[in-house]
N, C-alpha and C. Protein backbone atom coordinates (compact mmCIF):
# COMPACT_ATOMS: atom_id res chain seq x y z
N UNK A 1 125.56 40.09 123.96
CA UNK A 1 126.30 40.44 122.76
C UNK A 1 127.05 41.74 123.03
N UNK A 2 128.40 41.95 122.82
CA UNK A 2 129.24 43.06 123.40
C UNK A 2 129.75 43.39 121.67
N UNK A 3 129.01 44.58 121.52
CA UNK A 3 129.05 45.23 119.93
C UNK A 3 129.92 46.33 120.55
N UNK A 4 130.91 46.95 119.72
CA UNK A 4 132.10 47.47 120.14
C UNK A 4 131.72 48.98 118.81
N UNK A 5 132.09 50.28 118.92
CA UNK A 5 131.66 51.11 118.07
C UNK A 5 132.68 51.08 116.94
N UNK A 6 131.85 51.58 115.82
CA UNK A 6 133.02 51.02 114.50
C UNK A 6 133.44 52.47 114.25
N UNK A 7 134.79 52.82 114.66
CA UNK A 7 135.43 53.83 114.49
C UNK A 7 135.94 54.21 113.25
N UNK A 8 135.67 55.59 112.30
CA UNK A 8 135.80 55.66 110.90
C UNK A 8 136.52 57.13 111.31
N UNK A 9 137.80 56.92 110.51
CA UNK A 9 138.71 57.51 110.37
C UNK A 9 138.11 59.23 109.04
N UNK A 10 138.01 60.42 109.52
CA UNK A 10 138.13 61.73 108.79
C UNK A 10 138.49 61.41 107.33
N UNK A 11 137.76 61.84 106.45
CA UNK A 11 138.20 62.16 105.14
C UNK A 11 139.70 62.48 104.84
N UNK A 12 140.90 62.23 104.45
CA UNK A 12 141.95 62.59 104.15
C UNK A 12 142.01 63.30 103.03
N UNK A 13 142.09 64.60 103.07
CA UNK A 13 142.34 65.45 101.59
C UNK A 13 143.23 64.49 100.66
N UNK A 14 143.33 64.73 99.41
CA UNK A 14 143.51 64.01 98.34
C UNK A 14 145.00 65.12 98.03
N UNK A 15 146.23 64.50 98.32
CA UNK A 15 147.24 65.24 98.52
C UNK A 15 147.85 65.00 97.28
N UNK A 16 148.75 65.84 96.41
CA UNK A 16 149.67 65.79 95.69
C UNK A 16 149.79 64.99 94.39
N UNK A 17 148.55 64.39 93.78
CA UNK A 17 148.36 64.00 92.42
C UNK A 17 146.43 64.25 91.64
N UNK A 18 146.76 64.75 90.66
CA UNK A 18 145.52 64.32 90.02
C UNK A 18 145.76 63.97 88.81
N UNK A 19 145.08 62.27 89.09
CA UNK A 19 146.01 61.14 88.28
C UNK A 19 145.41 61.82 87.08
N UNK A 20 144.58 62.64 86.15
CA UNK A 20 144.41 62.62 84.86
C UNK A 20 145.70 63.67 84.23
N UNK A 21 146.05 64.61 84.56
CA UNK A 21 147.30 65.33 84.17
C UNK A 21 148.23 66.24 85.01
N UNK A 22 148.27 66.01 86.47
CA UNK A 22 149.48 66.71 87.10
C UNK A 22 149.52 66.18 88.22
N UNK A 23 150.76 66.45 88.73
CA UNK A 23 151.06 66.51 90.33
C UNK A 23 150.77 67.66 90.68
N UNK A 24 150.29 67.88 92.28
CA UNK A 24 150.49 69.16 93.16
C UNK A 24 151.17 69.06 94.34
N UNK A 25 152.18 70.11 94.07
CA UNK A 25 153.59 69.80 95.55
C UNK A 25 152.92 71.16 96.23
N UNK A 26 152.85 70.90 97.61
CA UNK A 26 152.65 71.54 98.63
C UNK A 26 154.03 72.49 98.76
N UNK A 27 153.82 73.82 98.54
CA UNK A 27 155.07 74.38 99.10
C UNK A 27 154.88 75.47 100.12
N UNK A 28 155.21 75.06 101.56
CA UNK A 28 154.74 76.25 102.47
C UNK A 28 153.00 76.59 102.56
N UNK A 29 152.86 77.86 101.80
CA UNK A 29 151.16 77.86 101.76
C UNK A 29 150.42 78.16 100.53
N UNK A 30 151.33 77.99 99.71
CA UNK A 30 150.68 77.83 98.04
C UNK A 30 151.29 76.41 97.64
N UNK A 31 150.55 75.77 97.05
CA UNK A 31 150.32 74.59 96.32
C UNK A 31 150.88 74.73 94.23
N UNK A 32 151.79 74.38 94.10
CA UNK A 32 151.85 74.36 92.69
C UNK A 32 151.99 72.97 91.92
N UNK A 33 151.08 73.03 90.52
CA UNK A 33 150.46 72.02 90.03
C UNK A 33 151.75 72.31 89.08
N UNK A 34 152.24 70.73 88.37
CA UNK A 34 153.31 70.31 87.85
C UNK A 34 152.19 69.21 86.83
N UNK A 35 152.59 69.74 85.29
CA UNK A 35 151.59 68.89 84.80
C UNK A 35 152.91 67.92 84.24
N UNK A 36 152.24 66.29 83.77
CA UNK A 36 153.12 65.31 83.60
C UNK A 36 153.92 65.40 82.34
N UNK A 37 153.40 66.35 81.66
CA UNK A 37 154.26 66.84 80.15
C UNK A 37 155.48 67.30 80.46
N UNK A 38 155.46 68.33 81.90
CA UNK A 38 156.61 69.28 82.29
C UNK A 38 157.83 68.34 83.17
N UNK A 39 157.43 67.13 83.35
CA UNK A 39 158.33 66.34 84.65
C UNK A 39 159.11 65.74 83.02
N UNK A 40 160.67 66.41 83.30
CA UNK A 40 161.73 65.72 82.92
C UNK A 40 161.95 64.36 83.61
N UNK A 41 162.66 64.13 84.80
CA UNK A 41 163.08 62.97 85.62
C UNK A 41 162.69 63.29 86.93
N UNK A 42 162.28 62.46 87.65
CA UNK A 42 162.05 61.93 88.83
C UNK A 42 163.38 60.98 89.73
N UNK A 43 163.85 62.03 90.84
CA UNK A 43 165.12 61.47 91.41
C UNK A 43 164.69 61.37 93.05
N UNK A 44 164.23 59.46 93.59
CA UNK A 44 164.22 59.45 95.12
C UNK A 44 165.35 59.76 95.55
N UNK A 45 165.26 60.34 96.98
CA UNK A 45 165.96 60.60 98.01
C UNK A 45 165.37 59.85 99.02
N UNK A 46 165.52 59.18 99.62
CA UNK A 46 164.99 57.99 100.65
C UNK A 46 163.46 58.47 100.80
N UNK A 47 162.57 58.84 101.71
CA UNK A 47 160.68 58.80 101.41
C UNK A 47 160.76 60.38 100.87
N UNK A 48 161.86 60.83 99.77
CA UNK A 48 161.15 61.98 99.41
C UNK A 48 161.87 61.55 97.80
N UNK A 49 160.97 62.65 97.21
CA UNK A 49 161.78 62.48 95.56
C UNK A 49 161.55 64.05 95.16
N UNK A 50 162.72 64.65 94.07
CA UNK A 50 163.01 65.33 93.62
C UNK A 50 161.88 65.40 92.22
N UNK A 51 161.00 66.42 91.50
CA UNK A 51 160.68 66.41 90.36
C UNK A 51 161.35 67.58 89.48
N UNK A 52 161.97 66.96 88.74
CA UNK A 52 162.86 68.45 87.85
C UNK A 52 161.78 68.31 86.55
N UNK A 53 161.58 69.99 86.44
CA UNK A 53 160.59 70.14 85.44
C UNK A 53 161.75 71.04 84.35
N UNK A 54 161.20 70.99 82.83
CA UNK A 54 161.14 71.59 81.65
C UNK A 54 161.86 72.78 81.73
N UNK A 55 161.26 73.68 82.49
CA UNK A 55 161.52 74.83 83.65
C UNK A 55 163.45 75.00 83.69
N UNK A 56 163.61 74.09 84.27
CA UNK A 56 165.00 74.21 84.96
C UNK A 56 164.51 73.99 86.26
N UNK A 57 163.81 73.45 87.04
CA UNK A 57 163.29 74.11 88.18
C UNK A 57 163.29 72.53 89.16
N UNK A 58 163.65 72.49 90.39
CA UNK A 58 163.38 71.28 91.21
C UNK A 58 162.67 71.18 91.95
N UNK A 59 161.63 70.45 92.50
CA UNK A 59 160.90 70.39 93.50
C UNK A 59 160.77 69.33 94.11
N UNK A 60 160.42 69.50 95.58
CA UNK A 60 160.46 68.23 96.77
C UNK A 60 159.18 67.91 96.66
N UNK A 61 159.59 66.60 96.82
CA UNK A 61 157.53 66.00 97.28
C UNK A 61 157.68 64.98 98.09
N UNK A 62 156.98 64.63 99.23
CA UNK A 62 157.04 64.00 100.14
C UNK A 62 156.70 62.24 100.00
N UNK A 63 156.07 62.50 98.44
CA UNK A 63 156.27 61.36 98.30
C UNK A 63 157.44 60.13 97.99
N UNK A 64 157.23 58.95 97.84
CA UNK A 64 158.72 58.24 97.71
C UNK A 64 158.43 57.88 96.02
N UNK A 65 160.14 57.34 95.10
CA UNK A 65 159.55 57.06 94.11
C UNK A 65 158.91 56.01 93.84
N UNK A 66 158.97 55.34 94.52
CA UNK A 66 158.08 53.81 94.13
C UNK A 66 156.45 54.36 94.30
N UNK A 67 156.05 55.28 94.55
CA UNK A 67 154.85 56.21 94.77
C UNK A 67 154.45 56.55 93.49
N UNK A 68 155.92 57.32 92.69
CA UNK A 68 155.50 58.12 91.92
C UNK A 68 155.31 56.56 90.30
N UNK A 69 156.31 55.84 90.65
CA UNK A 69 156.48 55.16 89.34
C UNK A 69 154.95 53.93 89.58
N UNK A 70 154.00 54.18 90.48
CA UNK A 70 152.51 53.33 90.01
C UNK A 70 151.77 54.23 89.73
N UNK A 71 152.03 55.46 90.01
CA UNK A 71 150.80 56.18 89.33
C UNK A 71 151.14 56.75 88.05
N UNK A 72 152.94 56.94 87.70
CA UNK A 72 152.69 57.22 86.14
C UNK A 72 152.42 56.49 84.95
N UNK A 73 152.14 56.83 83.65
CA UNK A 73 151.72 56.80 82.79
C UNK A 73 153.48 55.71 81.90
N UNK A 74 153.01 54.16 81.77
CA UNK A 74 154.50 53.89 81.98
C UNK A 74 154.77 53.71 80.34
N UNK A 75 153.66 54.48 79.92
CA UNK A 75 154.51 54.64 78.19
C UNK A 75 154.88 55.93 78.09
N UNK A 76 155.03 56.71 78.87
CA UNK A 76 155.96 57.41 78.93
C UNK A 76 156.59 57.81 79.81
N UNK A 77 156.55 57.05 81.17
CA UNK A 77 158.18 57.33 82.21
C UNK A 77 158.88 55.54 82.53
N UNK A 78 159.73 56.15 82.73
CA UNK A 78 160.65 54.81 82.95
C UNK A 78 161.50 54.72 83.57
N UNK A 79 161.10 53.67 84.52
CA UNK A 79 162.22 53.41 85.54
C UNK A 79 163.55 52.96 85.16
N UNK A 80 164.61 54.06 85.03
CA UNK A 80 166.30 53.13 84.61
C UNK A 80 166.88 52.83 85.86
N UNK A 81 166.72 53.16 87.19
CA UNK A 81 167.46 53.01 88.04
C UNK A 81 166.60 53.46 89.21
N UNK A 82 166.75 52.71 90.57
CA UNK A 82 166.57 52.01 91.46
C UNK A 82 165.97 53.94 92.10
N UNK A 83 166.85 54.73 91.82
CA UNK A 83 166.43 55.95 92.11
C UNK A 83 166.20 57.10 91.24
N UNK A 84 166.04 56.37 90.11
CA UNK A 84 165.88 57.49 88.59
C UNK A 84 164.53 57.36 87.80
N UNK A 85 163.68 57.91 87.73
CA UNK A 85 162.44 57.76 86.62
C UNK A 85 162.64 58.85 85.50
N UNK A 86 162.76 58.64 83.87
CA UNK A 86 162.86 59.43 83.71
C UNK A 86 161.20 59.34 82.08
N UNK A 87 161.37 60.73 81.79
CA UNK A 87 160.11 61.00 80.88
C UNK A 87 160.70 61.24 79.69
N UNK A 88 160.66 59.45 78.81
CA UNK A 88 161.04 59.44 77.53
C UNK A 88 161.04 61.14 76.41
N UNK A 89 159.88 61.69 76.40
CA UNK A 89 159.85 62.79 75.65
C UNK A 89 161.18 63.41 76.04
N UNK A 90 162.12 63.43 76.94
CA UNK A 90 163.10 64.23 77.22
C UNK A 90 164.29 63.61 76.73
N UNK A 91 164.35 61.89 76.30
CA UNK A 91 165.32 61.61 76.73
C UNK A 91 165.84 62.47 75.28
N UNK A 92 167.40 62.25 74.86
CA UNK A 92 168.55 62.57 73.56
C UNK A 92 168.80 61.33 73.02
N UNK A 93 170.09 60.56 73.64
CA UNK A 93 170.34 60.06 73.55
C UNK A 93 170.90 58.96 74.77
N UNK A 94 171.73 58.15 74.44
CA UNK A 94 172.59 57.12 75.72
C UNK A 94 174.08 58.22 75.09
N UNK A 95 174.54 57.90 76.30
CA UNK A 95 175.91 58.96 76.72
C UNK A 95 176.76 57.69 75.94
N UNK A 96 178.15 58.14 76.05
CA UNK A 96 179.26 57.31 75.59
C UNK A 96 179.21 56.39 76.34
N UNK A 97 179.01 56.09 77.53
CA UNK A 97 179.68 54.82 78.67
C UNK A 97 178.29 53.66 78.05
N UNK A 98 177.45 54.37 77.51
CA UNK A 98 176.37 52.96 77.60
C UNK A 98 175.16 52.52 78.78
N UNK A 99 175.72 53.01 79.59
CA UNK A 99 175.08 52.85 80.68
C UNK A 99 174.28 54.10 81.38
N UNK A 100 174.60 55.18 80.68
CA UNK A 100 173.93 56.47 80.97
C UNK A 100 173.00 56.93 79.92
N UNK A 101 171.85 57.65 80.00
CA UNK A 101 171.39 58.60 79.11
C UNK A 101 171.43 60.15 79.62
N UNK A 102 171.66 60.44 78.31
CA UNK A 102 171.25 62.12 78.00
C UNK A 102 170.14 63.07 77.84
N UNK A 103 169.29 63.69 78.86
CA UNK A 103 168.27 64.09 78.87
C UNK A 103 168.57 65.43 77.73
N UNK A 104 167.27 66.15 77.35
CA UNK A 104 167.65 66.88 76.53
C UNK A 104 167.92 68.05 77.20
N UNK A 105 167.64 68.45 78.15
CA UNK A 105 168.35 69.65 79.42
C UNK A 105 169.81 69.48 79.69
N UNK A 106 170.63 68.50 78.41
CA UNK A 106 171.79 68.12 79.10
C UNK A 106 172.09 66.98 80.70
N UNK A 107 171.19 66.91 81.38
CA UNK A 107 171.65 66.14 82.32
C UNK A 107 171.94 64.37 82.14
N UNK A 108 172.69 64.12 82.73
CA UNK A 108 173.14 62.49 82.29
C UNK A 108 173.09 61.94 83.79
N UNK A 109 171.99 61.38 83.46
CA UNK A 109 171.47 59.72 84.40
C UNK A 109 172.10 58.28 84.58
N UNK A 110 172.35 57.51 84.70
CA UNK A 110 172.65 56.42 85.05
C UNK A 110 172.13 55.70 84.93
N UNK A 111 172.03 54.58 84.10
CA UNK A 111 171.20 53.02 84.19
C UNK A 111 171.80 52.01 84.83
N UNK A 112 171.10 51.62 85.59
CA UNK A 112 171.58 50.56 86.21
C UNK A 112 172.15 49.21 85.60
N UNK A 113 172.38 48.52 85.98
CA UNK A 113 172.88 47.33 85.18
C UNK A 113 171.69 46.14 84.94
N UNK A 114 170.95 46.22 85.81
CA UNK A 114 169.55 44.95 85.77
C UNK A 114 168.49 45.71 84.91
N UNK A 115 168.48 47.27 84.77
CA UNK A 115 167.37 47.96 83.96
C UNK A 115 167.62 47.82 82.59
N UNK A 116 169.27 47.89 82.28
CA UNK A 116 170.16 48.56 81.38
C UNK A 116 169.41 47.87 79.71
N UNK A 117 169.30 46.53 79.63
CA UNK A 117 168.94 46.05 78.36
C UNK A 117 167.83 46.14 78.21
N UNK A 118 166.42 46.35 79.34
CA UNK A 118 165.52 46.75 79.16
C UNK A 118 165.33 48.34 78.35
N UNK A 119 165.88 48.99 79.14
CA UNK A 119 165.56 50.43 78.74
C UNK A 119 166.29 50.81 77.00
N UNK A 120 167.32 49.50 76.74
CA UNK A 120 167.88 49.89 75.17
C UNK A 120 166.59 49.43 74.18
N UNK A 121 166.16 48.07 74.73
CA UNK A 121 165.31 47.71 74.03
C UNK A 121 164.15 48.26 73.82
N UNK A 122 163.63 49.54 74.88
CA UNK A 122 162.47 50.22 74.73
C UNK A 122 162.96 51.54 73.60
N UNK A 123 164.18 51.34 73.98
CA UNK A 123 164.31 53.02 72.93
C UNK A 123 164.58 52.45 71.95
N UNK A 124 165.02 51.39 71.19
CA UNK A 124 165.34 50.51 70.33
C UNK A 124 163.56 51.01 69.25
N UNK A 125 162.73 50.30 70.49
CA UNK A 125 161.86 50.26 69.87
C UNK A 125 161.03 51.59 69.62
N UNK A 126 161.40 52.47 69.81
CA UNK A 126 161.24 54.08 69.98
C UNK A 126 161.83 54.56 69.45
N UNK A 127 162.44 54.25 68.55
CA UNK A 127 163.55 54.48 67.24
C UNK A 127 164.55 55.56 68.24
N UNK A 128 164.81 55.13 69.39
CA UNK A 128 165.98 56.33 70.08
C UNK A 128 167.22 55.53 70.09
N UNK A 129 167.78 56.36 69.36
CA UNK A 129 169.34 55.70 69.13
C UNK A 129 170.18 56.18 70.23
């Protein structure tokens, strides 16, 4: 009988979320915790994504967004676009074109066209005009 040793891979520290109320982005050699109240929108950049907080403030995280959009909380973020998550509490309104919303920081997002009647019908139902 040729028993082969069962090789077990080191504990991996638990990097950059604690799913009950924040992210933590590694920056250099301090670590800052981003709680999910403060994340306006979530913008991928190919395996990294942008988190813009409340703040005014942007931060990198190494994660990708398809990362970030299973671990949030999806009654209150929402995917409009292929590279946009954003956190209803922020949104205003939809911009003139229809196809955009208005965060309340002023910034204007983009909906995609396959998200687009989804995301009216959620604010529809969210009394967001």
């Amino acid at each position: 009988m040729n028993t082969q040793p069962l090789l077990v891979s080191p504990q991996l520290p638990i990097l950059e979320i604690d799913l009950q109320y924040c992210v933590i982005i590694t920056n250099g050699n301090r670590q800052i915790e981003i709680s999910f109240e403060q994340l306006v929108c979530l913008e991928g950049c190919g395996n990294y994504t942008y988190l813009y907080t409340c703040d005014g403030k942007r931060h990198l995280s190494s994660k990708t967004l398809k990362w970030f959009a299973n671990i949030l909380d999806k009654s209150k973020f929402v995917r409009i676009h292929k590279s946009s998550i954003i956190n209803w509490a922020y949104l205003k309104d939809f911009s003139d074109c229809e196809r955009a919303v208005r965060l309340k920081n002023g910034r204007e997002i983009a909906i995609s066209r396959r998200r687009s009647r989804e995301v009216r019908t959620l604010a529809h139902t969210r009394s967001i005009s």
